[in-house]
Protein backbone atom coordinates (compact mmCIF):
# COMPACT_ATOMS: atom_id res chain seq x y z
CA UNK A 1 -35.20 -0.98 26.83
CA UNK A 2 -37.27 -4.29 25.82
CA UNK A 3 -38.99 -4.36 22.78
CA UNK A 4 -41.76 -6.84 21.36
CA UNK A 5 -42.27 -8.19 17.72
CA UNK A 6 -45.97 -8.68 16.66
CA UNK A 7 -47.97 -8.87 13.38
CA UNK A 8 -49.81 -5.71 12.23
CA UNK A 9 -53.18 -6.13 11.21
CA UNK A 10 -55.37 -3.40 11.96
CA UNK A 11 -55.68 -0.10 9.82
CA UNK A 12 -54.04 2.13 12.29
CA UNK A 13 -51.25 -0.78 12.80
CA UNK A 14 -50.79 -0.85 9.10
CA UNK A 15 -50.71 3.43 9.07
CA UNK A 16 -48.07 3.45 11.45
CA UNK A 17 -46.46 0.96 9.35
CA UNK A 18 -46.93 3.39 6.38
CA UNK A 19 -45.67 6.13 8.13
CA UNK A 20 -42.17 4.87 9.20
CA UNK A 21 -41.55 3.36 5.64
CA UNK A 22 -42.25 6.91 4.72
CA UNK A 23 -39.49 8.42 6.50
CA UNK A 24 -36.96 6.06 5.60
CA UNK A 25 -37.66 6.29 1.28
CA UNK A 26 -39.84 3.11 1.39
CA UNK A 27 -43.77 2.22 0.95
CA UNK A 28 -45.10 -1.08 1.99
CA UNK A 29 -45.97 -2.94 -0.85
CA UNK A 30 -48.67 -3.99 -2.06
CA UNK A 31 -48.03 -7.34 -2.52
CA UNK A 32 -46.36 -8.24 1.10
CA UNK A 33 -48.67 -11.46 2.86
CA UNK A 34 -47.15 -10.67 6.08
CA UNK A 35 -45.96 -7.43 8.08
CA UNK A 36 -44.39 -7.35 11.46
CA UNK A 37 -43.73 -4.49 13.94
CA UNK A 38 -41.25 -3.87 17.12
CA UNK A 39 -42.89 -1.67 19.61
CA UNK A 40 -41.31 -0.65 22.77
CA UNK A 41 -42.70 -0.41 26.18
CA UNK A 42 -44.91 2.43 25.10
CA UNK A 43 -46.34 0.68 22.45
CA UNK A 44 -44.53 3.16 19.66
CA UNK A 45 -43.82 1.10 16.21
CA UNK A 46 -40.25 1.41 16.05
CA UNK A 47 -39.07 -1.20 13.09
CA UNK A 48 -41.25 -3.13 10.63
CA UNK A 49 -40.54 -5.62 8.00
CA UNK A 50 -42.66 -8.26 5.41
CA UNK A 51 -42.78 -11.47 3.56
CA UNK A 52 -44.32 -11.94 0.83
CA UNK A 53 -43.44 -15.46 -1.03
CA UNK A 54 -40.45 -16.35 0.30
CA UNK A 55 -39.13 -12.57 0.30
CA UNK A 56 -38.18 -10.50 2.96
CA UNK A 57 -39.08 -6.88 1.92
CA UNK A 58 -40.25 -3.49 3.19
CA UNK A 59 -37.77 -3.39 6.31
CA UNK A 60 -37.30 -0.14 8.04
CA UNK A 61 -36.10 1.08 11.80
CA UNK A 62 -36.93 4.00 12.53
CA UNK A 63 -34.21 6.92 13.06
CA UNK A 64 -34.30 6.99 17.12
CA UNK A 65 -33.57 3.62 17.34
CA UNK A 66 -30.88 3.04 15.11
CA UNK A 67 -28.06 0.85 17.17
CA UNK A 68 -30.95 -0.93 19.70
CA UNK A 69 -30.70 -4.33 17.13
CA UNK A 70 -33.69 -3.92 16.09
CA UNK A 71 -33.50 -4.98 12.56
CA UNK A 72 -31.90 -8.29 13.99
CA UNK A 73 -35.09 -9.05 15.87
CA UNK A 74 -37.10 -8.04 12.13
CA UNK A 75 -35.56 -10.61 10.23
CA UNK A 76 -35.05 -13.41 12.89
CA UNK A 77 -38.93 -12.82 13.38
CA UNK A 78 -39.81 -12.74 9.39
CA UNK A 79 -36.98 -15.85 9.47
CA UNK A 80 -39.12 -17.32 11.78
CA UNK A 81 -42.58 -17.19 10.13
CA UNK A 82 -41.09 -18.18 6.80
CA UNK A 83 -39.75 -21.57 8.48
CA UNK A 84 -43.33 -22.15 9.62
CA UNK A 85 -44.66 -21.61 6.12
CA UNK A 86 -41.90 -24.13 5.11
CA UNK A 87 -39.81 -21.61 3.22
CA UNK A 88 -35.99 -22.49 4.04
CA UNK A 89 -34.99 -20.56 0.77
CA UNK A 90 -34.91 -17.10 1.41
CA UNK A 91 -34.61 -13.77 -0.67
CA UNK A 92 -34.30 -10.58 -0.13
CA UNK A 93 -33.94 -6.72 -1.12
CA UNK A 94 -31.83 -3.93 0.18
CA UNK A 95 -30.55 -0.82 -0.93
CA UNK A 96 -27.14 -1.62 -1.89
CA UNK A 97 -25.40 0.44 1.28
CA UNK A 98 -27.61 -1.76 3.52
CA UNK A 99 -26.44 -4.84 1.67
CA UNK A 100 -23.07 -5.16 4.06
CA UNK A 101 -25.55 -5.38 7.42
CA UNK A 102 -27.31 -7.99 5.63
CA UNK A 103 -24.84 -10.19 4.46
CA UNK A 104 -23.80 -9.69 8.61
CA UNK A 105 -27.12 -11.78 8.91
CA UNK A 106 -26.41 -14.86 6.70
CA UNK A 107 -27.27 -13.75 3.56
CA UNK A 108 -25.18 -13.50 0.50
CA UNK A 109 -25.35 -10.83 -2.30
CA UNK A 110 -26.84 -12.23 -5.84
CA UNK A 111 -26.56 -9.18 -7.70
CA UNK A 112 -26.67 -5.15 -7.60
CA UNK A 113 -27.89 -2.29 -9.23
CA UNK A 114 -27.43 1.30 -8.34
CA UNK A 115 -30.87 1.23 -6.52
CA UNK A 116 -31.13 -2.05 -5.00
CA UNK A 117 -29.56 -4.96 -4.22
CA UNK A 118 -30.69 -8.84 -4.42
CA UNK A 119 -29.60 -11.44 -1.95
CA UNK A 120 -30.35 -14.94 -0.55
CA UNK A 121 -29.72 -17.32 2.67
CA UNK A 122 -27.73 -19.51 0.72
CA UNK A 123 -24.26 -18.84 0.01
CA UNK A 124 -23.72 -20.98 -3.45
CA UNK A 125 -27.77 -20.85 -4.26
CA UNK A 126 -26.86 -19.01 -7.30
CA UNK A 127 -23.82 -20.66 -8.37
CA UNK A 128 -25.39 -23.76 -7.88
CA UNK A 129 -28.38 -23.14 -10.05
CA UNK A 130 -26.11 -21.86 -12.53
CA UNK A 131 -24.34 -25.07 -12.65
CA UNK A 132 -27.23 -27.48 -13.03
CA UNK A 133 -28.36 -25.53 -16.42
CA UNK A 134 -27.26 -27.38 -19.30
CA UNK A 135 -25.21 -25.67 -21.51
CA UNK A 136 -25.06 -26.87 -25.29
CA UNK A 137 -21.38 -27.59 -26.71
CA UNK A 138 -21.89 -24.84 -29.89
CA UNK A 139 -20.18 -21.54 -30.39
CA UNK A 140 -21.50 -18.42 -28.28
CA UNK A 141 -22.27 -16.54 -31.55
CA UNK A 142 -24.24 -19.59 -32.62
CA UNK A 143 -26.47 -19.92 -28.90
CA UNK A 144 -29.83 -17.50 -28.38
CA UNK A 145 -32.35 -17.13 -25.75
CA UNK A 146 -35.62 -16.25 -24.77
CA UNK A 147 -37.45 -15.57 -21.57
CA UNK A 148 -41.16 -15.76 -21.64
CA UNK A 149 -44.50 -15.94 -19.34
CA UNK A 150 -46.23 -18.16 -22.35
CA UNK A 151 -49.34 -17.60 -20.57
CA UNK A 152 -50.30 -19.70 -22.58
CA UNK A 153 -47.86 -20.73 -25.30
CA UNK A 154 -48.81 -19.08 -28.64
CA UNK A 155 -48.49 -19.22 -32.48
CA UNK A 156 -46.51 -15.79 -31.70
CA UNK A 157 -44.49 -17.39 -29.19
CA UNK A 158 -43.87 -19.67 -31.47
CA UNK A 159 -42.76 -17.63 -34.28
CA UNK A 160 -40.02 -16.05 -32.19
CA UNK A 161 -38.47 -19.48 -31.81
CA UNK A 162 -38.75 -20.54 -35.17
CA UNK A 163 -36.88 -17.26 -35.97
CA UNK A 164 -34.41 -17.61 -32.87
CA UNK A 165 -34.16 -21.40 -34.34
CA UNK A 166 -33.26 -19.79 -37.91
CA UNK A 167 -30.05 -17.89 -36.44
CA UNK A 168 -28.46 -20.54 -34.24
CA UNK A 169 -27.83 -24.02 -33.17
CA UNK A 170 -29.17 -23.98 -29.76
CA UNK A 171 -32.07 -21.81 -28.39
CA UNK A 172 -32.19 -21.62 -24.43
CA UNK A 173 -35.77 -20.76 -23.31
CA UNK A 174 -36.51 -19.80 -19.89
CA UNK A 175 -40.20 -20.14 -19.04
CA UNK A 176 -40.98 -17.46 -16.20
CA UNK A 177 -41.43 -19.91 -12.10
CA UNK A 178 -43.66 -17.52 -10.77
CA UNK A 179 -47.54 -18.65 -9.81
CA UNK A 180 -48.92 -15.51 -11.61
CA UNK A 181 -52.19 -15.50 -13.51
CA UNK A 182 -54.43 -18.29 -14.29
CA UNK A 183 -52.30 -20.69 -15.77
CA UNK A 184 -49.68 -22.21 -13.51
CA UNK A 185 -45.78 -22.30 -13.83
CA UNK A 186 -46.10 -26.17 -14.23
CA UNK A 187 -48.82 -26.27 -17.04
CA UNK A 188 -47.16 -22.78 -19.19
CA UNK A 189 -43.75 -24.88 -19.44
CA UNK A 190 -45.98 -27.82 -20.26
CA UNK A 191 -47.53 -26.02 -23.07
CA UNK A 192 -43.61 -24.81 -24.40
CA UNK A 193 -42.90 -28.35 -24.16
CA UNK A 194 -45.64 -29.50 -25.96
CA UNK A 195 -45.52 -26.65 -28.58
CA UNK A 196 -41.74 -26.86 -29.27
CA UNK A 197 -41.44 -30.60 -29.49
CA UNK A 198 -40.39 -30.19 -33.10
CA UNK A 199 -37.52 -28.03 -32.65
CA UNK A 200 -34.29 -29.70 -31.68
CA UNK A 201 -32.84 -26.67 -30.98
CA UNK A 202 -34.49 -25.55 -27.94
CA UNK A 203 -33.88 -26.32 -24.45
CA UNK A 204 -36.54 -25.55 -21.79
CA UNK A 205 -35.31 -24.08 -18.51
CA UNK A 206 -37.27 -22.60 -15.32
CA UNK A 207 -36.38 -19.75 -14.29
CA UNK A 208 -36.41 -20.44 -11.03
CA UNK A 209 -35.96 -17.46 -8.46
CA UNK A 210 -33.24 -15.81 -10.32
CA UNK A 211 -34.85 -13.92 -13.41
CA UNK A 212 -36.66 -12.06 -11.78
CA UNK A 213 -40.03 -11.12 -12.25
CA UNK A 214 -42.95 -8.47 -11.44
CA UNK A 215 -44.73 -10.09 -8.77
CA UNK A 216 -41.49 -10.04 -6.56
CA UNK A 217 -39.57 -7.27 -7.77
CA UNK A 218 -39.86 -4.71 -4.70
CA UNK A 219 -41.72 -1.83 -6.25
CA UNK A 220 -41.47 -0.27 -3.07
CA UNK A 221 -38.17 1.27 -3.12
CA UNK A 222 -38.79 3.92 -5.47
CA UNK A 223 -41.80 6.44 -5.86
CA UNK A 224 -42.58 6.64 -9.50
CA UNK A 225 -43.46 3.02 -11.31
CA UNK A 226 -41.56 3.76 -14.19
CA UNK A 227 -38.56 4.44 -12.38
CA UNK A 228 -39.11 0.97 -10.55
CA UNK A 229 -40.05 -0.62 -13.77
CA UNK A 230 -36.38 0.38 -15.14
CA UNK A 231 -34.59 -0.70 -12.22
CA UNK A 232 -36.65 -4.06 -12.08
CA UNK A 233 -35.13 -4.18 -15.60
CA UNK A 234 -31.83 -3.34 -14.69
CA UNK A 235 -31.51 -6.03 -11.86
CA UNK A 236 -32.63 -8.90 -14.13
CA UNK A 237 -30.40 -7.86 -16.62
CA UNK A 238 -27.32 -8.11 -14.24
CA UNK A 239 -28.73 -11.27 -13.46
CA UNK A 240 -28.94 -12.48 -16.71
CA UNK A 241 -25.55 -11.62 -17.77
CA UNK A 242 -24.44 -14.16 -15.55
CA UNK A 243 -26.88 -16.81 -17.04
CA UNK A 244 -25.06 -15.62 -20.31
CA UNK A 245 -21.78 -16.57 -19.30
CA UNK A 246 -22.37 -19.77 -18.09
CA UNK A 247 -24.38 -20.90 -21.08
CA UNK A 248 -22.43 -19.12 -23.63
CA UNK A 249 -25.29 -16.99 -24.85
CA UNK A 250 -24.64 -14.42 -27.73
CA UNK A 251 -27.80 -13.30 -28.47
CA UNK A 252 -31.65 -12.52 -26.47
CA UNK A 253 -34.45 -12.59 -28.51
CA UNK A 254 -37.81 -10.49 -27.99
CA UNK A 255 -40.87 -10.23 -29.61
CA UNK A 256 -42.02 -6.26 -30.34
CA UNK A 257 -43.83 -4.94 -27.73
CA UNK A 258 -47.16 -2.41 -29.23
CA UNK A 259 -49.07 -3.00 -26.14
CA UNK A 260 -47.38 -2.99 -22.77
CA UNK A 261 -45.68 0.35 -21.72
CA UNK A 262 -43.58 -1.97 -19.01
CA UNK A 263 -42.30 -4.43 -21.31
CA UNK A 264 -41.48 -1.16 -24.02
CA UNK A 265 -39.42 0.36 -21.46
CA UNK A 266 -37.76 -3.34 -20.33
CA UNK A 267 -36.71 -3.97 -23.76
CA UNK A 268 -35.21 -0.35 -24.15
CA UNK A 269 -33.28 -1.24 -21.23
CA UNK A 270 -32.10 -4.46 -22.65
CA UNK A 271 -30.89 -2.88 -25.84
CA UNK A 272 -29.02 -0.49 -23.95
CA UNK A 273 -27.39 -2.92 -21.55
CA UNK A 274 -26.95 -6.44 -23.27
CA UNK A 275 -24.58 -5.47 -25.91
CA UNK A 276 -22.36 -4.04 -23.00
CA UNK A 277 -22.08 -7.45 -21.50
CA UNK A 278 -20.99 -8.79 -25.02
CA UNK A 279 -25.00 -10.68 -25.90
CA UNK A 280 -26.48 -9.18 -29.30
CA UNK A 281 -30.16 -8.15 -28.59
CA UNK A 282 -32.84 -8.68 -31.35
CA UNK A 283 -36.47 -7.51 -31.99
CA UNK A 284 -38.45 -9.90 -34.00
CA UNK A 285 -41.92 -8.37 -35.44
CA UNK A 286 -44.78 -10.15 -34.19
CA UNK A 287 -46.71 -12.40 -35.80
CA UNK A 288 -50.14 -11.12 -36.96
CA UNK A 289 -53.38 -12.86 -37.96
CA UNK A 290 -56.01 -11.16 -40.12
CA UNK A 291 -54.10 -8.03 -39.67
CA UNK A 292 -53.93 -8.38 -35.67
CA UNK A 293 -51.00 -9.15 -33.39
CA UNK A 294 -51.03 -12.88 -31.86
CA UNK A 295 -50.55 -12.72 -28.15
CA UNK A 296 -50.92 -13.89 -24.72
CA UNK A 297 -53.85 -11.41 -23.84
CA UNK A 298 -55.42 -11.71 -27.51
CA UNK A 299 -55.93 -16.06 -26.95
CA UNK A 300 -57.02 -15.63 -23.25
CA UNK A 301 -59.48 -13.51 -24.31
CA UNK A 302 -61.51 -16.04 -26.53
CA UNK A 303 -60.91 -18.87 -24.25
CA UNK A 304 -62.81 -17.00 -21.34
CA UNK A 305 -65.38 -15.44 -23.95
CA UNK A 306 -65.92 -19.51 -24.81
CA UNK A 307 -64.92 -17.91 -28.46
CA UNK A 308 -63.30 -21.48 -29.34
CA UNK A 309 -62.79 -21.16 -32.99
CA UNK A 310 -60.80 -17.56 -32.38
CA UNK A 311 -58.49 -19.22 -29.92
CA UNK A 312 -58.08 -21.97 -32.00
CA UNK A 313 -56.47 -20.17 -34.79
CA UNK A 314 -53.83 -18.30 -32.32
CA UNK A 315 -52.82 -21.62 -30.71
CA UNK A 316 -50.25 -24.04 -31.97
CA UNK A 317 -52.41 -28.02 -32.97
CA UNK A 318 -50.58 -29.76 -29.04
CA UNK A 319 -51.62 -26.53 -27.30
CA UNK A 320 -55.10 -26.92 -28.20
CA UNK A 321 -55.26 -30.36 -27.64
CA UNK A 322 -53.89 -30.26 -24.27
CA UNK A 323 -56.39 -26.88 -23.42
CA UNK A 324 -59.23 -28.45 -24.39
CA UNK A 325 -59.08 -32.26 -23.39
CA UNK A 326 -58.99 -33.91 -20.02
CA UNK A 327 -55.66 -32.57 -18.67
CA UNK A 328 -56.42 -29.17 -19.45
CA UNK A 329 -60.32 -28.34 -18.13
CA UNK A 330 -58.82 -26.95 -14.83
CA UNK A 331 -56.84 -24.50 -16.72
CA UNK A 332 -59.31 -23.43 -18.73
CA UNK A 333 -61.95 -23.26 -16.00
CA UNK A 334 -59.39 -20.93 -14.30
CA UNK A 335 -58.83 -18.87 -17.15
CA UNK A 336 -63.04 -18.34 -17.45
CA UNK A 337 -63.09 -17.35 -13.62
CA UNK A 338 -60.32 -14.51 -14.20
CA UNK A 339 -61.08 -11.59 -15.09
CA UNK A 340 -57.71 -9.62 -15.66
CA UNK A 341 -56.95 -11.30 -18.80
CA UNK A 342 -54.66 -8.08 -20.36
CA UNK A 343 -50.45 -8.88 -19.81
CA UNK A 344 -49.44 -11.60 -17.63
């Protein structure tokens, strides 16, 4: 039998779409910036797969046609399109038993949970990001780190690496690569930069692709959010206790989390795996001004309100420099035109 690959567009494209994720445990997610579908010669959807970034995700063939190489002609398609978006660095997720086929396919396992596994087209992309991060010559129980959006970089942000800077000699701090929310990847670990210049013991890292992060954690393996909030957790942990080998890390700092159900449950998770993988995991309070918690949320706020003097006192004396001369206009001009200010 032939079969032809195609982009789905239309609503009852996208519902048949729907409807074979459905029987295989899946739901198209939300997020995906390109779906494909292989129909046979009666038009019937038969397999289906996404993008979105420079993930493949959301790929399903349907029971009948199981053995016809369909999934082959899914990814060599999605392959395709992502080489004419000029992605050459490719991810992608799998439930672990599908992993094998995968890897079958040219790509190479990162790291696994019970629920999903997390691979790429390169074979030492991983180890070889791993090796480029410098690691400081002091003793493991003396190294920390922190992983943060900083969108933007705070007074409360940082607090938590004054007190991270208290406890050790060197501080790694991985600011989050993804393009989410107003403030870009580029300008947030500008800000860290900028409001960390006095501390000798930190050392700025991306994160790159590797911790991973909510935008392009596939949600759409499990039904219930906070059951794929929990595993997102539990795949960047296993992640990250491979960043904590190679940099020696003994101990993650977080800030308390009052606000954010997600982040709640991701640092209950953390305190229940980190100290299994040998890294000490520690809560620090958050800092509080006139009685209210400094965050993220609380200066972005003020800054689109055009309430300067409230952001002002939230913001370290470079941040607010930078935010509101030349260099930082277009940033705050993006963060006035958004209006989902709460958690990024």
């Amino acid at each position: 039998m032939s079969y032809t690959v195609a982009s789905v567009t239309t609503r009852r494209g996208l519902a048949a779409v729907d409807a074979l994720l459905s029987r295989c445990g899946l739901r198209r997610d939300p997020l995906a910036d390109y779906t494909c579908g292989v129909y046979d010669q009666e038009d019937v959807l038969c397999a289906t797969g996404s993008c979105c970034g420079a993930t493949l995700r959301c790929l399903a063939v349907d029971d009948a046609c199981r053995g016809e190489g369909l999934m082959n002609l899914v990814v060599s398609h999605l392959c395709e399109v992502q080489a004419a978006r000029g992605n050459t660095r490719l991810f992608l997720y799998t439930k672990p038993q599908s992993a094998g086929f995968f890897e079958n396919l040219g790509f190479y396992e990162v790291a696994r949970t019970d629920e999903v596994a997390f691979l790429e087209n390169r074979k030492t992309g991983f180890a070889d990001w791993l090796s480029q991060l410098h690691r400081a010559d002091v003793p493991r129980e003396q190294t920390a780190c922190v992983v943060m959006n900083a969108n933007p970089f705070t007074r409360g942000h940082r607090y938590l690496l004054e007190t991270a800077c208290a406890n050790a000699q060197a501080v790694h701090v991985f600011v989050l690569s993804e393009e989410y929310g107003p403030i870009s990847a580029a300008v947030r670990k500008r800000l860290v930069a900028l409001g960390t210049a006095d501390l000798p013991k930190v050392i700025l890292h991306d994160s790159g692709p590797y911790i991973v992060s909510a935008a392009t954690f596939p949600s759409y393996f499990l039904k219930q959010d906070q059951q794929a909030s929990q595993v997102h957790a539990q795949l960047d942990l296993a992640v990250f206790e491979r960043i904590a080998r190679q940099l020696n890390i003994g101990a993650r700092y977080v800030g308390e989390e009052p606000f954010s159900q997600v982040t709640a449950l991701y640092n209950r998770t953390m305190a229940e795996m980190l100290p299994a993988s040998g890294v000490d995991f520690r809560v620090v309070p958050r800092l509080r001004l006139d009685g209210r918690v400094i965050s993220a949320s609380s200066v972005r706020q003020p800054l689109h309100d055009g309430d300067m003097a409230a952001a002002r006192a939230m913001l370290c004396d470079s941040v607010w420099q930078y935010l509101t001369g030349p260099e930082g206009q277009a940033t705050l001009d993006a963060i006035r035109r958004t209006d989902d200010l709460i958690h990024h």
